[in-house]
Protein backbone atom coordinates (compact mmCIF):
# COMPACT_ATOMS: atom_id res chain seq x y z
CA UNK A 1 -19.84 -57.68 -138.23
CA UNK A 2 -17.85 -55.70 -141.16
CA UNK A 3 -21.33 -55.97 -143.32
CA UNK A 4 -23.44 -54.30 -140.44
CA UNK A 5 -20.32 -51.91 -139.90
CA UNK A 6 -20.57 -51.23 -143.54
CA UNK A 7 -24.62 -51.05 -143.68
CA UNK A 8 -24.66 -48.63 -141.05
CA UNK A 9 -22.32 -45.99 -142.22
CA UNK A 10 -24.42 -46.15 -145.66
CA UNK A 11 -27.28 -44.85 -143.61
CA UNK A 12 -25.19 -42.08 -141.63
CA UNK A 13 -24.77 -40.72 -145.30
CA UNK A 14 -28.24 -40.67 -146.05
CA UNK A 15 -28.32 -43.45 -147.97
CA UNK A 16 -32.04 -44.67 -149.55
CA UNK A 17 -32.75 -48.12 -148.81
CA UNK A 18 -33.20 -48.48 -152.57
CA UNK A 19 -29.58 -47.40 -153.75
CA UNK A 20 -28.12 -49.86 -150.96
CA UNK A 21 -30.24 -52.55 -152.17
CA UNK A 22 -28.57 -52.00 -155.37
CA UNK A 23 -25.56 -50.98 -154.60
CA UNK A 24 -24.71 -53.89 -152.27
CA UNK A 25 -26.60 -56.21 -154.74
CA UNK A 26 -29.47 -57.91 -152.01
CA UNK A 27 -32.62 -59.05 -152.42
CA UNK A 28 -35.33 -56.13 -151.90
CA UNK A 29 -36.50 -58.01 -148.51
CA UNK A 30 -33.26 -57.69 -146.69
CA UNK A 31 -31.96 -53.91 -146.32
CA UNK A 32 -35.94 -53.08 -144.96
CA UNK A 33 -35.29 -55.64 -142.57
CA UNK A 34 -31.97 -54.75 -141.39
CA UNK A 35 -33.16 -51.13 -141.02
CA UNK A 36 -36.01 -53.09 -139.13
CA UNK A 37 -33.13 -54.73 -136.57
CA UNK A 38 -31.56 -50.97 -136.48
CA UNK A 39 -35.15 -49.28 -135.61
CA UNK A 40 -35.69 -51.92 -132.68
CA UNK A 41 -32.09 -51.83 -131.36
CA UNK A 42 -32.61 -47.71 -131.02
CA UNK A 43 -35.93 -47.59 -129.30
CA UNK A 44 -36.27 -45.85 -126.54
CA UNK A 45 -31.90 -43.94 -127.50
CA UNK A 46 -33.77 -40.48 -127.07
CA UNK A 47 -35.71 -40.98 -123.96
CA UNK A 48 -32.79 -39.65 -121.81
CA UNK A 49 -32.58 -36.74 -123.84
CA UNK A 50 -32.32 -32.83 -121.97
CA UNK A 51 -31.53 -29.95 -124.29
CA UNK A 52 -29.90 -27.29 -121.57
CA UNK A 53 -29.31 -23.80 -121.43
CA UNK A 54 -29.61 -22.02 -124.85
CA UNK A 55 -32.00 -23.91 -126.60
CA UNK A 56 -33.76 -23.82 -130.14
CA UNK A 57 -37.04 -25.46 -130.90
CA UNK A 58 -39.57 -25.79 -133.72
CA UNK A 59 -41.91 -27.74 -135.97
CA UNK A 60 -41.80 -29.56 -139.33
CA UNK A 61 -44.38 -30.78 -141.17
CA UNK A 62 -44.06 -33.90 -143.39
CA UNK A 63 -46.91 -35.41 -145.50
CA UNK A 64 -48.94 -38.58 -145.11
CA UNK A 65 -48.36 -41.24 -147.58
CA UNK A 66 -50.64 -40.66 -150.53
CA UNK A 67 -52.71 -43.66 -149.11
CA UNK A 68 -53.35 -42.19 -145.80
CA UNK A 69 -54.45 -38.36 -147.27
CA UNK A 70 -57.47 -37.12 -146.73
CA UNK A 71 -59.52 -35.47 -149.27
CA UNK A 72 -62.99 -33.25 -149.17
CA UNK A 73 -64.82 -33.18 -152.35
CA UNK A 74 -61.90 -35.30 -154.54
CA UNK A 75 -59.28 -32.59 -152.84
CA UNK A 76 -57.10 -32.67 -150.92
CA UNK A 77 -56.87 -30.59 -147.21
CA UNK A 78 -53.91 -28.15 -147.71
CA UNK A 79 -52.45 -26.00 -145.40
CA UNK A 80 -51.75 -27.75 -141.26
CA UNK A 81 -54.26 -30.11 -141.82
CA UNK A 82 -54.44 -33.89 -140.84
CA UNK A 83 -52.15 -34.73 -144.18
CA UNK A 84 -49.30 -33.17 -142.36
CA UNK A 85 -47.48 -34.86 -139.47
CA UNK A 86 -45.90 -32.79 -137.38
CA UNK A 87 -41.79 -33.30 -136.11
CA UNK A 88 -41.17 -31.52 -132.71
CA UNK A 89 -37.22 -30.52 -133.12
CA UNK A 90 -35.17 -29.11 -130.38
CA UNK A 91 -31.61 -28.66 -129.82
CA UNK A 92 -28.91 -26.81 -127.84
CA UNK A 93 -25.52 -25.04 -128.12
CA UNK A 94 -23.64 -28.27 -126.50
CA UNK A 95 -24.67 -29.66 -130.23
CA UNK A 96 -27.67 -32.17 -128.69
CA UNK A 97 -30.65 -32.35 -130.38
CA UNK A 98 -33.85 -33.79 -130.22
CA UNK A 99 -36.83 -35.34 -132.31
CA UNK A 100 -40.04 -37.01 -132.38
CA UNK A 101 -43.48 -37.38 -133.79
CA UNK A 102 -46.40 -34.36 -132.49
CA UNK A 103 -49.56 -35.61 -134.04
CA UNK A 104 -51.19 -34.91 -136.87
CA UNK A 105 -51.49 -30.73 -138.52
CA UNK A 106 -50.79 -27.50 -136.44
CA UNK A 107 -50.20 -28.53 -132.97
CA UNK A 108 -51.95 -27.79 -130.31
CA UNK A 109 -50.35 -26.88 -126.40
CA UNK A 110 -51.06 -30.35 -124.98
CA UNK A 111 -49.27 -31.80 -127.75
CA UNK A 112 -46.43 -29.62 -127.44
CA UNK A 113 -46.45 -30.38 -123.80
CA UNK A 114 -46.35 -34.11 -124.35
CA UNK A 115 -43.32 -33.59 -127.13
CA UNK A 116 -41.24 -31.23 -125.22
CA UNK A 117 -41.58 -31.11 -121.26
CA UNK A 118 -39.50 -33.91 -119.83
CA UNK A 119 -36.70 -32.80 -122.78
CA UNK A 120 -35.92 -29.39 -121.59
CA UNK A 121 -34.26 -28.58 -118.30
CA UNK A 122 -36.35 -25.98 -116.25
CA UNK A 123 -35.43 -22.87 -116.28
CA UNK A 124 -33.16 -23.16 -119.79
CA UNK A 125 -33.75 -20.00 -121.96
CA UNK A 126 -36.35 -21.12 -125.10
CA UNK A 127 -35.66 -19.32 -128.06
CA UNK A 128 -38.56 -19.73 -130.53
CA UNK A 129 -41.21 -18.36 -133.10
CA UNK A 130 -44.36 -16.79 -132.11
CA UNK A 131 -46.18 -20.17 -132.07
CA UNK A 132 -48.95 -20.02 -129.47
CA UNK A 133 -49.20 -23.06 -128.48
CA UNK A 134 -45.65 -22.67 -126.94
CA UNK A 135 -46.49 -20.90 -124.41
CA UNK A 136 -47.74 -23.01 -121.77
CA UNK A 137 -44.53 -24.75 -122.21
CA UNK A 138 -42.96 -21.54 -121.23
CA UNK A 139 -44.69 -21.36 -118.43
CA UNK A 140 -44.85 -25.07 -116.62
CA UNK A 141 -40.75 -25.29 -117.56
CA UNK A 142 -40.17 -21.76 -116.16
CA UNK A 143 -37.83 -20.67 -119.23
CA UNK A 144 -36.41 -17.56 -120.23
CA UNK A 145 -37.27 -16.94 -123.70
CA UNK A 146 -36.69 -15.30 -126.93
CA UNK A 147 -39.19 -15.05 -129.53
CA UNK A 148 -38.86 -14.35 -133.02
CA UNK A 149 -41.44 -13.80 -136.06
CA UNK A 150 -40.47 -16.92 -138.18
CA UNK A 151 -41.43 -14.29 -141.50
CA UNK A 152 -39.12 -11.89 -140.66
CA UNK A 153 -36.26 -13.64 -139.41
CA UNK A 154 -36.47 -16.35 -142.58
CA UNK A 155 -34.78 -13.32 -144.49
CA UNK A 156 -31.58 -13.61 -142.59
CA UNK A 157 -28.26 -15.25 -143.64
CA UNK A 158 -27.78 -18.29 -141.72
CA UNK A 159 -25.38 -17.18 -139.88
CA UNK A 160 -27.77 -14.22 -138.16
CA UNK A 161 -30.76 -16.72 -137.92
CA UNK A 162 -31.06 -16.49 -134.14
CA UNK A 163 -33.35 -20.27 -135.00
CA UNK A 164 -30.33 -20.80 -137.59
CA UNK A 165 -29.71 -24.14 -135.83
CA UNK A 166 -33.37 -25.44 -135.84
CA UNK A 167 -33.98 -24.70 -139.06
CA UNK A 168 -30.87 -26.81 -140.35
CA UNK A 169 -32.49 -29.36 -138.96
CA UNK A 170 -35.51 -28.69 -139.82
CA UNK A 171 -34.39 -29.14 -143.35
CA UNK A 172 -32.21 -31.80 -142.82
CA UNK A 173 -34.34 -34.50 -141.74
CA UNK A 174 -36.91 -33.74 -144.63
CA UNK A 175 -34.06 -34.41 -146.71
CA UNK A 176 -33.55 -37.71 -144.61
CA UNK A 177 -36.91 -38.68 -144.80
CA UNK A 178 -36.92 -37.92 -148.60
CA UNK A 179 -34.17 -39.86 -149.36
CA UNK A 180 -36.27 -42.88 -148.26
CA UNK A 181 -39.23 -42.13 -150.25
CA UNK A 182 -42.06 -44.31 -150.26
CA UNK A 183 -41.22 -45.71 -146.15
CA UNK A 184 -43.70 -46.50 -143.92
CA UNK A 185 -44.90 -43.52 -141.81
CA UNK A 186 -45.88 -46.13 -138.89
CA UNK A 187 -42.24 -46.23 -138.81
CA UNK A 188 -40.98 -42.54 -138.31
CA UNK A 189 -40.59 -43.16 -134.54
CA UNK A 190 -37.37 -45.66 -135.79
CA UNK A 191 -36.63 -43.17 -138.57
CA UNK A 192 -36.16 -39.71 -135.95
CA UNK A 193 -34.16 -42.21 -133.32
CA UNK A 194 -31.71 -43.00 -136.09
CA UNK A 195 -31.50 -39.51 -137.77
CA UNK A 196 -31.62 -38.36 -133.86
CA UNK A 197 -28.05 -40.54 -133.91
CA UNK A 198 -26.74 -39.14 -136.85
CA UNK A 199 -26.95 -35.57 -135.48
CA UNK A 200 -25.95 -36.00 -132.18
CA UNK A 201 -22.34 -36.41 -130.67
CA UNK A 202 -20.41 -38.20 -131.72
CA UNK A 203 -19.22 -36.76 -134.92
CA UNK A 204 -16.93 -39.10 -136.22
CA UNK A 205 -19.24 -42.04 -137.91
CA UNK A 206 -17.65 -44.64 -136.95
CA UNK A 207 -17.71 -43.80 -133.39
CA UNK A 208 -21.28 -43.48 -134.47
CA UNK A 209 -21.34 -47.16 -135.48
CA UNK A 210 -19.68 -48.60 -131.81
CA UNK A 211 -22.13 -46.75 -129.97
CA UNK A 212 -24.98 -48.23 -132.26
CA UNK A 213 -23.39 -52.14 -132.00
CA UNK A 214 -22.59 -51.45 -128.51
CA UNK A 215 -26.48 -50.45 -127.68
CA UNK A 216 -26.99 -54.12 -129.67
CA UNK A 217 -24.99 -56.20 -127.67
CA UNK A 218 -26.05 -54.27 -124.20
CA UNK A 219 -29.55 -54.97 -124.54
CA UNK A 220 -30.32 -57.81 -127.12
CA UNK A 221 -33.52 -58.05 -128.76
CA UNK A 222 -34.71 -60.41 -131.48
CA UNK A 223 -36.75 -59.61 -134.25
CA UNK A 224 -36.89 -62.09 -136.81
CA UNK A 225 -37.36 -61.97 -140.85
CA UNK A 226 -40.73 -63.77 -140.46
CA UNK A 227 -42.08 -62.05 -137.84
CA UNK A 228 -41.01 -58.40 -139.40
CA UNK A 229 -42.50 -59.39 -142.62
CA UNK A 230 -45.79 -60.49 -140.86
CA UNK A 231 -45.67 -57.09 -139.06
CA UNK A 232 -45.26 -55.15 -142.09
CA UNK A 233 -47.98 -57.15 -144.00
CA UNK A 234 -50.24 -56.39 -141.36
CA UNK A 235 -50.09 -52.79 -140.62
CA UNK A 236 -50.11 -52.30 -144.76
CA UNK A 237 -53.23 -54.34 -144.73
């Protein structure tokens, strides 16, 4: 119990499943499949999710794995293309926030449908950029809204940024996602739920840990080294 206690407050400080390999001196098989354990134990944390009242949303994009780009003519696309996978992030002034995957490039209405809908109570005031495809989402939810040019308001101090709190985000889990470099982009579902823990209340980490060991011993799941190893040789293959 102490060495899971211990393993998971490395990740709530945006550890890199290569310094905790080293640090706690392990064989390169085991921290991938204890973060394995952690992905399956969180599935499904963010389901119950509903941002209320003010509430923030926006996009990131993160790139494919060099493996999985897509190039014309020996180049690469560039811009919102199919090498970018885009984050749906939302969050409110109670300090909840949500994440998960949106497809592939600039998203379309559907998409943002599918990400956002049954994760915003009706009627809550949006406050967003002048992304189009927003707007049907507007519309079926019945929100209130705000909307800001992303350009002009990405001149503002932080603390003016009427998307201020988004855009932390924003940033933040590209940092989290960075800091394992190299992972497995069939696994960014398990990667948002935990950063999706990390963000959300409570603050204190190790409260963060009971609630994480608690979900564990509520619903039990196996997944075992074999099997995850299998898994992983699989989807690489």
């Amino acid at each position: 119990m102490s060495a899971w206690v211990d393993f998971l407050l490395q990740l709530f400080s945006f550890q890199s499943v290569n310094v905790m390999t080293r640090e706690d001196r392990r064989s390169d098989t085991t921290i991938p499949f204890w973060l394995g354990k952690v992905f399956t134990v969180l599935d499904g944390i963010q389901d119950s999710m509903v941002l209320k009242g003010r509430v923030q949303i926006d996009e990131a994009f993160y790139s494919v794995s060099a493996k999985e780009a897509i190039t014309v003519d020996g180049k690469l696309l560039r811009g919102l293309s199919k090498n970018k996978i885009c984050i749906a992030i939302g969050c409110d002034e109670s300090g909840h926030s949500y994440l998960t995957r949106g497809g592939f490039g600039k998203p379309s209405a559907k998409r943002i449908m599918e990400a956002y809908s049954s994760h915003i109570e009706r009627g809550s005031l949006l406050i967003h950029d002048m992304e189009t495809a927003h707007r049907k989402l507007v519309e079926e939810l019945e929100l209130r809204e705000e909307v800001y040019n992303s350009k002009t308001i990405s001149k503002l101090d932080d603390a003016d940024n009427p998307l201020g709190n988004v855009n932390r985000l924003c940033y933040l889990v590209k940092r989290f996602l960075n800091s394992h470099s190299g992972f497995d982009r069939d696994d960014l579902n398990g990667y948002l739920d935990l950063f999706s823990v990390m963000m959300n209340p409570p603050v204190d980490k190790m409260e963060k840990v009971v609630l994480v060991l608690n979900r564990a011993m509520d619903n039990p799941k196996t997944l075992r080294f074999r099997d995850f190893y299998n898994i992983k040789s699989s989807s690489e293959g």
